[in-house]
Protein backbone atom coordinates (compact mmCIF):
# COMPACT_ATOMS: atom_id res chain seq x y z
CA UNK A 1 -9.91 4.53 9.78
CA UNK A 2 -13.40 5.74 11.18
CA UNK A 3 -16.34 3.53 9.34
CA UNK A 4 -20.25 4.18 9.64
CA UNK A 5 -21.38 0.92 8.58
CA UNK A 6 -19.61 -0.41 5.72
CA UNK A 7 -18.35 3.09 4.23
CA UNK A 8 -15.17 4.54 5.47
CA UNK A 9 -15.74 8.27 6.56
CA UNK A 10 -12.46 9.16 7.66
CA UNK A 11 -8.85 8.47 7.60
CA UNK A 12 -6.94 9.26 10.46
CA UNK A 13 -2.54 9.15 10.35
CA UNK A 14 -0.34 9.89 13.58
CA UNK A 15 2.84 11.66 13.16
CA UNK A 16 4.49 13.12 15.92
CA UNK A 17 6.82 15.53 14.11
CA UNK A 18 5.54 16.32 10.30
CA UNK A 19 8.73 19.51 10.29
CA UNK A 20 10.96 16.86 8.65
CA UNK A 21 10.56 16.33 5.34
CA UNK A 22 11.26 12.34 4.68
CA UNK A 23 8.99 11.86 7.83
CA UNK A 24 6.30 14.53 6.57
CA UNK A 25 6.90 12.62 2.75
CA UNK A 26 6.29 9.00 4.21
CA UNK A 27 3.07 10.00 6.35
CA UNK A 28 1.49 12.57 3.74
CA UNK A 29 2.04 9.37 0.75
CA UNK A 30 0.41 6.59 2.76
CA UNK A 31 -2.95 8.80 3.91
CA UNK A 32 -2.99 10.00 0.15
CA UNK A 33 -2.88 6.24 -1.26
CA UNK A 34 -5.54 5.06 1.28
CA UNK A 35 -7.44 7.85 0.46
CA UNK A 36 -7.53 6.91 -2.85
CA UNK A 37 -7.83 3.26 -2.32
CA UNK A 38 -11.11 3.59 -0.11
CA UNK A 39 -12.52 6.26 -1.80
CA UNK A 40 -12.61 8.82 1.37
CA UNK A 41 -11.74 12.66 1.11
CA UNK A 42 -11.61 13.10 4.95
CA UNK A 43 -7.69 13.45 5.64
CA UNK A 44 -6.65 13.89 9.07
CA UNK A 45 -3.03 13.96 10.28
CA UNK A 46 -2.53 14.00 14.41
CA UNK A 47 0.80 15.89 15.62
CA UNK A 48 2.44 16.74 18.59
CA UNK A 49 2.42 20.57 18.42
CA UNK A 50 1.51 21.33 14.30
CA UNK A 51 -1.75 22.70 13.22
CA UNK A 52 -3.32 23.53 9.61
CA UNK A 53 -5.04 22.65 6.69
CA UNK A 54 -2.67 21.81 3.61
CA UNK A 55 -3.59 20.30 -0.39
CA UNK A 56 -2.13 17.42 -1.63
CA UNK A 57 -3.00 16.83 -5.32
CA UNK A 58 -6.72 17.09 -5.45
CA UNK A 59 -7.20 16.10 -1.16
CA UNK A 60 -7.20 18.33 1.48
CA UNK A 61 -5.72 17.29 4.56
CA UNK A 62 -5.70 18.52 8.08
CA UNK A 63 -3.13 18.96 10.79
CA UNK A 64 -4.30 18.65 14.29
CA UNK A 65 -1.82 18.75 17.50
CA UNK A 66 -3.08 15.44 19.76
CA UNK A 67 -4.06 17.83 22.99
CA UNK A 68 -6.81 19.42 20.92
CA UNK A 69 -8.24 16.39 18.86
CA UNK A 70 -8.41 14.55 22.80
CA UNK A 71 -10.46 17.81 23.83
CA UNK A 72 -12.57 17.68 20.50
CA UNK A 73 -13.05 13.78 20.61
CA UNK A 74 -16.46 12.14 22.07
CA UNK A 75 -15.08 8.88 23.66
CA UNK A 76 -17.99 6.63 24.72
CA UNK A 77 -16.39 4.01 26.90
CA UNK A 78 -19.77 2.36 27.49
């Protein structure tokens, strides 16, 4: 879960392989629930090696393998 403040701006799920379908199932059902329990539309989904955008009822949520989110993420230690 990434806040700002009080308000939840993202929800983020880790899943190393989302090719099997009970694992895929589990993972997609829990990010949709929280989704709809904290009111956030920003669905993120980090993979070992899968990468796209799919829809889920009315949410979108995206597919990123963990090598490119670690390149795309601003880590401020200090």
């Amino acid at each position: 879960m990434v806040k700002d403040g009080i308000k939840v701006t993202q929800l983020i799920q880790v899943c190393y392989d989302v090719e099997y379908y009970d694992t895929r199932k589990r993972e997609v059902d829990a990010l949709l629930r929280a989704s709809e329990e904290l009111g956030c539309k920003r669905l993120l989904v980090i993979t070992e090696d899968y990468e796209g955008t799919e829809r889920f009822e009315d949410r979108k949520i995206n597919f990123i393998p963990l090598w490119k989110w670690l390149i795309n993420t601003k880590i401020s230690y200090f």
